[in-house]
PDB file of N, CA and C in Angstrom:
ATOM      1  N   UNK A   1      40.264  15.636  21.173  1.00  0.00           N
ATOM      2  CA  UNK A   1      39.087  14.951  20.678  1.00  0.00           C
ATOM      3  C   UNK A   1      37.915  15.278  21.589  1.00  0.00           C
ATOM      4  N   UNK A   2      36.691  16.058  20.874  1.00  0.00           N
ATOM      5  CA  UNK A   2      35.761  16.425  21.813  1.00  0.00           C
ATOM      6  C   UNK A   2      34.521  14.869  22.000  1.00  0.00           C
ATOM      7  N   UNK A   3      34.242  14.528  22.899  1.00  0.00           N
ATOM      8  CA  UNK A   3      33.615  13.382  23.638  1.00  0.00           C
ATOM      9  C   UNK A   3      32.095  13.750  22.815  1.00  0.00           C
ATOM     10  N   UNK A   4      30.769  12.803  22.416  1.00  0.00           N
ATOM     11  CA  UNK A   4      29.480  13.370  21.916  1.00  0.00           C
ATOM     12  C   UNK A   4      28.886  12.362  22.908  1.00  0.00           C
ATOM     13  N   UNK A   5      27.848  12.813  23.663  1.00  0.00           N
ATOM     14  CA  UNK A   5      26.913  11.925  24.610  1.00  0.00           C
ATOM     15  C   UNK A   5      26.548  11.536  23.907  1.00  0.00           C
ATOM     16  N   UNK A   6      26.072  10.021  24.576  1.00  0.00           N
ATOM     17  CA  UNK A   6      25.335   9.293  23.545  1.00  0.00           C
ATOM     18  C   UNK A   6      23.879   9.774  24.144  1.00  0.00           C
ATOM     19  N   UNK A   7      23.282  10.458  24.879  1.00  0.00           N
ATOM     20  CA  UNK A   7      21.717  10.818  25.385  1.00  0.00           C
ATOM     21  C   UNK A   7      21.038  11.173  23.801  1.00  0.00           C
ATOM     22  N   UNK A   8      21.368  11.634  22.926  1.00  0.00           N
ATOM     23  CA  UNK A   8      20.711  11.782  21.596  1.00  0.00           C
ATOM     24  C   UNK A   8      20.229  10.724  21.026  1.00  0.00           C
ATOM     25  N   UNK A   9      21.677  10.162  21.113  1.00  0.00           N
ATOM     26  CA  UNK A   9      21.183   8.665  19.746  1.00  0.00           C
ATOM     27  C   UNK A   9      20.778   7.806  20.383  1.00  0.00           C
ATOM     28  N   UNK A  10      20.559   7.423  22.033  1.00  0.00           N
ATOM     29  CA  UNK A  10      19.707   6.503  22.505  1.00  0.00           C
ATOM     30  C   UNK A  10      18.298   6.847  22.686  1.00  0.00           C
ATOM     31  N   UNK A  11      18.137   8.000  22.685  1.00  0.00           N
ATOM     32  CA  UNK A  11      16.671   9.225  22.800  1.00  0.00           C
ATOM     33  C   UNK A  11      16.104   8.379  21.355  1.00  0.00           C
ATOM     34  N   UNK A  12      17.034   8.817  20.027  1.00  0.00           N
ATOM     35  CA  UNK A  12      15.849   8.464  19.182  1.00  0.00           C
ATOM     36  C   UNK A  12      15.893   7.108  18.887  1.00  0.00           C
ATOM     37  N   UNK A  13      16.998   6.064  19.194  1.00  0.00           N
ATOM     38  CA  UNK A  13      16.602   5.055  19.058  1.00  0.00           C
ATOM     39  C   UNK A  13      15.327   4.355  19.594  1.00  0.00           C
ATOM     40  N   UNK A  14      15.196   4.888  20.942  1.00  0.00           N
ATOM     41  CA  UNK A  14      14.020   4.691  21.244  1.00  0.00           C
ATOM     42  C   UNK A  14      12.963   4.948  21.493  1.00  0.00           C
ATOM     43  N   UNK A  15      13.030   5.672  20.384  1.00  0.00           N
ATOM     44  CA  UNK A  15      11.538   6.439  20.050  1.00  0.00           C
ATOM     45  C   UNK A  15      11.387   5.990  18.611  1.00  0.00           C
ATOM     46  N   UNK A  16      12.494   5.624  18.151  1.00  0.00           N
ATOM     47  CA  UNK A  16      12.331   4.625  16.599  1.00  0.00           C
ATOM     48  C   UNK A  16      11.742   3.238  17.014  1.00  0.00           C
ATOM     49  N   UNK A  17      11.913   2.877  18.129  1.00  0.00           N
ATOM     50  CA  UNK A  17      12.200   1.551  18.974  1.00  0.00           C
ATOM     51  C   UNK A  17      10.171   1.516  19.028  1.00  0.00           C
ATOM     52  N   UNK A  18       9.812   2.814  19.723  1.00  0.00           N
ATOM     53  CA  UNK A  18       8.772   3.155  20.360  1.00  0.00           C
ATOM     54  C   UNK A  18       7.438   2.630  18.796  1.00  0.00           C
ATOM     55  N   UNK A  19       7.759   3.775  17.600  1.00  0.00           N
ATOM     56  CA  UNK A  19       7.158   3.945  16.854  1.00  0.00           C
ATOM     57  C   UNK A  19       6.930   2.639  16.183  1.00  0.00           C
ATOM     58  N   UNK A  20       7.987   2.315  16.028  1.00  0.00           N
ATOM     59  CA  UNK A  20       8.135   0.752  15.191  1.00  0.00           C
ATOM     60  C   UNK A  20       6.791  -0.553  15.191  1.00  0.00           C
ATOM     61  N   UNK A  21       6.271  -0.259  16.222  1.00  0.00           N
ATOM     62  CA  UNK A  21       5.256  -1.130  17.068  1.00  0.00           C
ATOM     63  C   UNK A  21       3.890  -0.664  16.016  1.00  0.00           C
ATOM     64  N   UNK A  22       3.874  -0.011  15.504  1.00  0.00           N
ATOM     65  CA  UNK A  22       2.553   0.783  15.304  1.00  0.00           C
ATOM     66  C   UNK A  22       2.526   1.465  13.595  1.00  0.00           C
ATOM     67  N   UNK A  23       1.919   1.000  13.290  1.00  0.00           N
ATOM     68  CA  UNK A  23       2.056   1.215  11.342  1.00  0.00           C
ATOM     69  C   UNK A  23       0.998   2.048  11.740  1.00  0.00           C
ATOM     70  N   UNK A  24       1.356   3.450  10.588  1.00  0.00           N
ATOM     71  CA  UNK A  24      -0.053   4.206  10.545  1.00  0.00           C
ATOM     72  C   UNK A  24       0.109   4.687   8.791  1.00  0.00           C
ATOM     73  N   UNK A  25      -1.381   5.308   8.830  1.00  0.00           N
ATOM     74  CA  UNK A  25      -0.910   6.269   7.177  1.00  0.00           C
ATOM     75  C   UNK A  25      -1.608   7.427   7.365  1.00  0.00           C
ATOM     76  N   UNK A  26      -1.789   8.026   6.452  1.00  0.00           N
ATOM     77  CA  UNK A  26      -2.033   9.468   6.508  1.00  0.00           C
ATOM     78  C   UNK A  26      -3.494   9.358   5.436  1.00  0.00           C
ATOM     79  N   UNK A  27      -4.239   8.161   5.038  1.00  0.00           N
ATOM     80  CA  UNK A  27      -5.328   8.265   4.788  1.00  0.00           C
ATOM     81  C   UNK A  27      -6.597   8.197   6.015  1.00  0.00           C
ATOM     82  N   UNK A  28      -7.017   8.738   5.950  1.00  0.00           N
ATOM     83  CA  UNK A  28      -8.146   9.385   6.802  1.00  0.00           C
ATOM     84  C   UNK A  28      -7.975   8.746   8.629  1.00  0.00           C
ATOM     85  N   UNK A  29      -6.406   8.837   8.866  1.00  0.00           N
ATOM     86  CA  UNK A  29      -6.127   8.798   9.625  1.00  0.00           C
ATOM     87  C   UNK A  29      -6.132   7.283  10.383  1.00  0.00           C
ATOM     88  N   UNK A  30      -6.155   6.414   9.589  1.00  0.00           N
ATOM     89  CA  UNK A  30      -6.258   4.489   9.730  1.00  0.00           C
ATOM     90  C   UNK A  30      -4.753   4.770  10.433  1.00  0.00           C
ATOM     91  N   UNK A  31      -4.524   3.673  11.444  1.00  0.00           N
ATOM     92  CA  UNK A  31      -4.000   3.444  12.595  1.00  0.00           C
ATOM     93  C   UNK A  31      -3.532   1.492  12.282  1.00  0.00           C
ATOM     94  N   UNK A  32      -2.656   1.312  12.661  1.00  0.00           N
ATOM     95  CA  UNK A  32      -2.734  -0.320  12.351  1.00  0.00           C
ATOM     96  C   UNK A  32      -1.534  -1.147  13.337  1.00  0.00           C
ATOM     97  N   UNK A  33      -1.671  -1.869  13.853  1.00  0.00           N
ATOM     98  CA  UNK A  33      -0.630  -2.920  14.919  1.00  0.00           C
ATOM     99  C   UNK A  33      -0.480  -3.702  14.192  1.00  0.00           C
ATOM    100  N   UNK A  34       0.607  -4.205  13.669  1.00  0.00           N
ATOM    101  CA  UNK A  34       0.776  -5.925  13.355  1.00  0.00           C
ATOM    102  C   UNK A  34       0.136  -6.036  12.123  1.00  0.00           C
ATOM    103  N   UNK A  35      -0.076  -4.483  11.150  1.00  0.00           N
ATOM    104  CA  UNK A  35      -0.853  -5.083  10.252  1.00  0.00           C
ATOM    105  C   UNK A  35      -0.396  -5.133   8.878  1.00  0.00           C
ATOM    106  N   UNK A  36      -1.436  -5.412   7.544  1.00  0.00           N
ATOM    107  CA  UNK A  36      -0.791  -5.856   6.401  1.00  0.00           C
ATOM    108  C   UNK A  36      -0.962  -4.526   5.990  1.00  0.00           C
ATOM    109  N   UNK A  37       0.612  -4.435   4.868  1.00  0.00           N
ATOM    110  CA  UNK A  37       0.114  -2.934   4.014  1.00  0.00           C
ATOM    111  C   UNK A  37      -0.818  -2.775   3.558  1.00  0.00           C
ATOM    112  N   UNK A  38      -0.547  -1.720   3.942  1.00  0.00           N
ATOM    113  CA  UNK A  38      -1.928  -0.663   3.855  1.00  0.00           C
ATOM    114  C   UNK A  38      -2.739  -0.510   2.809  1.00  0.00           C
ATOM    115  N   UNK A  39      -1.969  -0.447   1.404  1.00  0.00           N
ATOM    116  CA  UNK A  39      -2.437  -0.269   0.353  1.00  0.00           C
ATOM    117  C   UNK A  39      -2.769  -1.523   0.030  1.00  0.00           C
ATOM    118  N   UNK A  40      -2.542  -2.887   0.344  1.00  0.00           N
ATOM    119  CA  UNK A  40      -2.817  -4.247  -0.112  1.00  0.00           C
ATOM    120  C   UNK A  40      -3.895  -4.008   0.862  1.00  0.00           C
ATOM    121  N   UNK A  41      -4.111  -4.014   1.893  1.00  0.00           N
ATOM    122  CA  UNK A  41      -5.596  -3.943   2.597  1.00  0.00           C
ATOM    123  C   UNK A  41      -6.623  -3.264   1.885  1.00  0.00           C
ATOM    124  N   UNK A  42      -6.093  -2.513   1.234  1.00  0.00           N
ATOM    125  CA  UNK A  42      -7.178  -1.160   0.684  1.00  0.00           C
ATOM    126  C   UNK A  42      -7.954  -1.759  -0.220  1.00  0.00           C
ATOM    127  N   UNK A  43      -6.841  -2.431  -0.979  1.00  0.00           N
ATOM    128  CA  UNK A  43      -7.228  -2.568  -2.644  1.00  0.00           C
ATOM    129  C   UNK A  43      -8.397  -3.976  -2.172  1.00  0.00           C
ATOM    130  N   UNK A  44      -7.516  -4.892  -1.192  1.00  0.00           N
ATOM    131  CA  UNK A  44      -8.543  -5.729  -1.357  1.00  0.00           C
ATOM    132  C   UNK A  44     -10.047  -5.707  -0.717  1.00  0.00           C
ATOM    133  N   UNK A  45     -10.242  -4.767   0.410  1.00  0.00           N
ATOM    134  CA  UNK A  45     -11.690  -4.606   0.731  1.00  0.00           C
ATOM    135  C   UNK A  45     -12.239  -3.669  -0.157  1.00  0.00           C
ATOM    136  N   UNK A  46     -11.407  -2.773  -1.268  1.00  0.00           N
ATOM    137  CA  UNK A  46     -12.183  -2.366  -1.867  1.00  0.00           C
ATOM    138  C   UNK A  46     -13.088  -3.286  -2.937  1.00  0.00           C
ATOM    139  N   UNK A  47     -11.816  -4.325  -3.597  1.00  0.00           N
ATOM    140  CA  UNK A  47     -12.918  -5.584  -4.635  1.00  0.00           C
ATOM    141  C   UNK A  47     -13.789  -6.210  -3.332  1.00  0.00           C
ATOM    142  N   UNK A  48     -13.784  -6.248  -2.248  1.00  0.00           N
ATOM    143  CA  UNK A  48     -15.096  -7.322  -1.493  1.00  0.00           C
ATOM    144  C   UNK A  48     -16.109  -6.034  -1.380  1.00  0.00           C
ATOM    145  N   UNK A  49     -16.181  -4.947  -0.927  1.00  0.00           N
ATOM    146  CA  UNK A  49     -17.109  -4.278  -0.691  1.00  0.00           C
ATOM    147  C   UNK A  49     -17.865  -3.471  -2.440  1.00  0.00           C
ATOM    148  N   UNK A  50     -17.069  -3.571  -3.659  1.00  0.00           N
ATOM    149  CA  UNK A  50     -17.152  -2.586  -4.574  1.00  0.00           C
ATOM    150  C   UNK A  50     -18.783  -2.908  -4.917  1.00  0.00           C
ATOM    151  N   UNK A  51     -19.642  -4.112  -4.814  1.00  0.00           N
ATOM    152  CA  UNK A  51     -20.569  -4.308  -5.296  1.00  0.00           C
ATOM    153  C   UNK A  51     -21.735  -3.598  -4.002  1.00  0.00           C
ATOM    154  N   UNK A  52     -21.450  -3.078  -3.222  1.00  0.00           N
ATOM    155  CA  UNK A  52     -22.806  -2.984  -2.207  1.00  0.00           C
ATOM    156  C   UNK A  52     -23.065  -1.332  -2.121  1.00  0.00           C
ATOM    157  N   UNK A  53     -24.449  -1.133  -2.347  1.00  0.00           N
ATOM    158  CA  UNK A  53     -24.523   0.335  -2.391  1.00  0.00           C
ATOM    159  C   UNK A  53     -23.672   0.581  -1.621  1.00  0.00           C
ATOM    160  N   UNK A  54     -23.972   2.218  -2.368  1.00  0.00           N
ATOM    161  CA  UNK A  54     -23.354   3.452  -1.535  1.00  0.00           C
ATOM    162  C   UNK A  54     -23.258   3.979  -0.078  1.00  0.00           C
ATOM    163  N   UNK A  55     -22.656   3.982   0.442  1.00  0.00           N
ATOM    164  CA  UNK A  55     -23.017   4.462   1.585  1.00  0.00           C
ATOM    165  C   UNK A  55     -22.973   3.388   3.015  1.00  0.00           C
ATOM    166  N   UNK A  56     -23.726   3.862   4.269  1.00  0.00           N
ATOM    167  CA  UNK A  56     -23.040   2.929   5.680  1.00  0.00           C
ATOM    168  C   UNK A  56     -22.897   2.138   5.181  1.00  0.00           C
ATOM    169  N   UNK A  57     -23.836   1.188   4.414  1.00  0.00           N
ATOM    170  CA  UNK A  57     -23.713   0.021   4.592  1.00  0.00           C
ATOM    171  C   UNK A  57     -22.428  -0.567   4.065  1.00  0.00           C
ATOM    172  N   UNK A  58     -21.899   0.359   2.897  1.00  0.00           N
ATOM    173  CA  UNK A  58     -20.823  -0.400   2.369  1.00  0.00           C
ATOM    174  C   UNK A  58     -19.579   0.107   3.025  1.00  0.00           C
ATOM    175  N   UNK A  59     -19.496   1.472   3.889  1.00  0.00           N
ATOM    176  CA  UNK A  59     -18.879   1.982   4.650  1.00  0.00           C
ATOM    177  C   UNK A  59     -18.346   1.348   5.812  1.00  0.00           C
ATOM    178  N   UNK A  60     -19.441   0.492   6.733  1.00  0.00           N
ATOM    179  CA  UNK A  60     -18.983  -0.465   7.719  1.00  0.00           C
ATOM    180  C   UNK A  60     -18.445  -1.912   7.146  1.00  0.00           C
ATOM    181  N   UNK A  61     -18.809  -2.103   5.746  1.00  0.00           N
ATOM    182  CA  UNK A  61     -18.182  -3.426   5.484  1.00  0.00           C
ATOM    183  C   UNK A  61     -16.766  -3.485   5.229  1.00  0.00           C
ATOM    184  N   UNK A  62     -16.194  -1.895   4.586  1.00  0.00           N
ATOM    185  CA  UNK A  62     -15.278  -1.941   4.655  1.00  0.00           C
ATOM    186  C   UNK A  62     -14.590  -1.226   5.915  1.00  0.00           C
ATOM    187  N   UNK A  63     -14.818  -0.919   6.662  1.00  0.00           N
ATOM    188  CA  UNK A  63     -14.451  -0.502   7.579  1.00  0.00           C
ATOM    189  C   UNK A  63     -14.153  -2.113   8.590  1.00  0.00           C
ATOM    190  N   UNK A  64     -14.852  -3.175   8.836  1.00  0.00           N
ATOM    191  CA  UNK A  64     -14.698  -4.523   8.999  1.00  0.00           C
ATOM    192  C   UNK A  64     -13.633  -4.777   8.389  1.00  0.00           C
ATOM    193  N   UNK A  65     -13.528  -5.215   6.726  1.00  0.00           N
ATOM    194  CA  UNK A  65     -12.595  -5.963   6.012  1.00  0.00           C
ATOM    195  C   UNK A  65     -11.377  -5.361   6.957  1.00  0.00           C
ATOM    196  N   UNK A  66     -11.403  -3.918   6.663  1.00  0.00           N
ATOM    197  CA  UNK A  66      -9.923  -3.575   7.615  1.00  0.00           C
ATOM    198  C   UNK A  66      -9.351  -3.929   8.659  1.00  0.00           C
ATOM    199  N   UNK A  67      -9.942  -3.751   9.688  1.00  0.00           N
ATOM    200  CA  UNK A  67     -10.155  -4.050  10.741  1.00  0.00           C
ATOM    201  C   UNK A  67      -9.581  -5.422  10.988  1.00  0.00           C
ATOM    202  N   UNK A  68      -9.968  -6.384   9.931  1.00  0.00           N
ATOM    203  CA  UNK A  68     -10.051  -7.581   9.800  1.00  0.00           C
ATOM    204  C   UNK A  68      -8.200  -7.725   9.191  1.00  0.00           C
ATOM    205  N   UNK A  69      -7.744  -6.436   8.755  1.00  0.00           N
ATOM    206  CA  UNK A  69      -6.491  -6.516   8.071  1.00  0.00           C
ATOM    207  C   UNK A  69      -5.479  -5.879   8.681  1.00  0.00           C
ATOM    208  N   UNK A  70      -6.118  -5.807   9.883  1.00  0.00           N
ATOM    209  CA  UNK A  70      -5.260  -5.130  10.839  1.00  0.00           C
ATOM    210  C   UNK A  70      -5.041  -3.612  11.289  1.00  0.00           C
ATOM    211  N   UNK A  71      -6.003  -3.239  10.397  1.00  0.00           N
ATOM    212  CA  UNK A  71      -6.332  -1.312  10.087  1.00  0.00           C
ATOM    213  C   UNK A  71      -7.878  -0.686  10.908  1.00  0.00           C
ATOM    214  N   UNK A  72      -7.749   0.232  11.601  1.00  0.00           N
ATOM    215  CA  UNK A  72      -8.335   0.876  12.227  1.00  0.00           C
ATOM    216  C   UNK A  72      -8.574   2.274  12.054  1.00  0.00           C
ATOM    217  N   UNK A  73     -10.387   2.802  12.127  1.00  0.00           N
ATOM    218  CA  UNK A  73     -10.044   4.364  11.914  1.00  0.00           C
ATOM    219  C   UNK A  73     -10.461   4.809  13.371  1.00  0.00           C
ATOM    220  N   UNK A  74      -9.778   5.883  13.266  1.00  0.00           N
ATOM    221  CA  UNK A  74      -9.409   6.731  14.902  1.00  0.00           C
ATOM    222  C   UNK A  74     -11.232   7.124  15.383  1.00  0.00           C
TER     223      UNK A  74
END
């Protein structure tokens, strides 16, 4: 019976261990701790911000709501 170190499967456990801490997505690179999905964050600062022009202004409001939802851009 050949012996298998365990140095592998404790390596990625804790780096599963590591990652776990930290929600991210792959839309424009939002970053999030402790926060609510992503796509439920989305949808809802998109209905609070959908009425305010185009542009910063409605850009930082939703960029707030997030923020506010636990989502961050890099």
């Amino acid at each position: 019976m050949r012996l298998v170190s365990p140095f592998p499967i404790v390596a990625c456990l804790l780096a599963a261990a590591a990652l776990a801490g930290c929600a991210t997505t792959h839309d424009a690179g939002w970053t999030g701790k402790g926060a609510m999905p992503f796509d439920a964050a989305q949808s809802d600062c998109d209905s609070k911000t959908k009425d305010l022009p185009a542009g910063k202004q409605r850009e930082a409001a939703f960029d707030q709501c997030m923020e506010e939802h636990g989502w961050r851009r890099p």
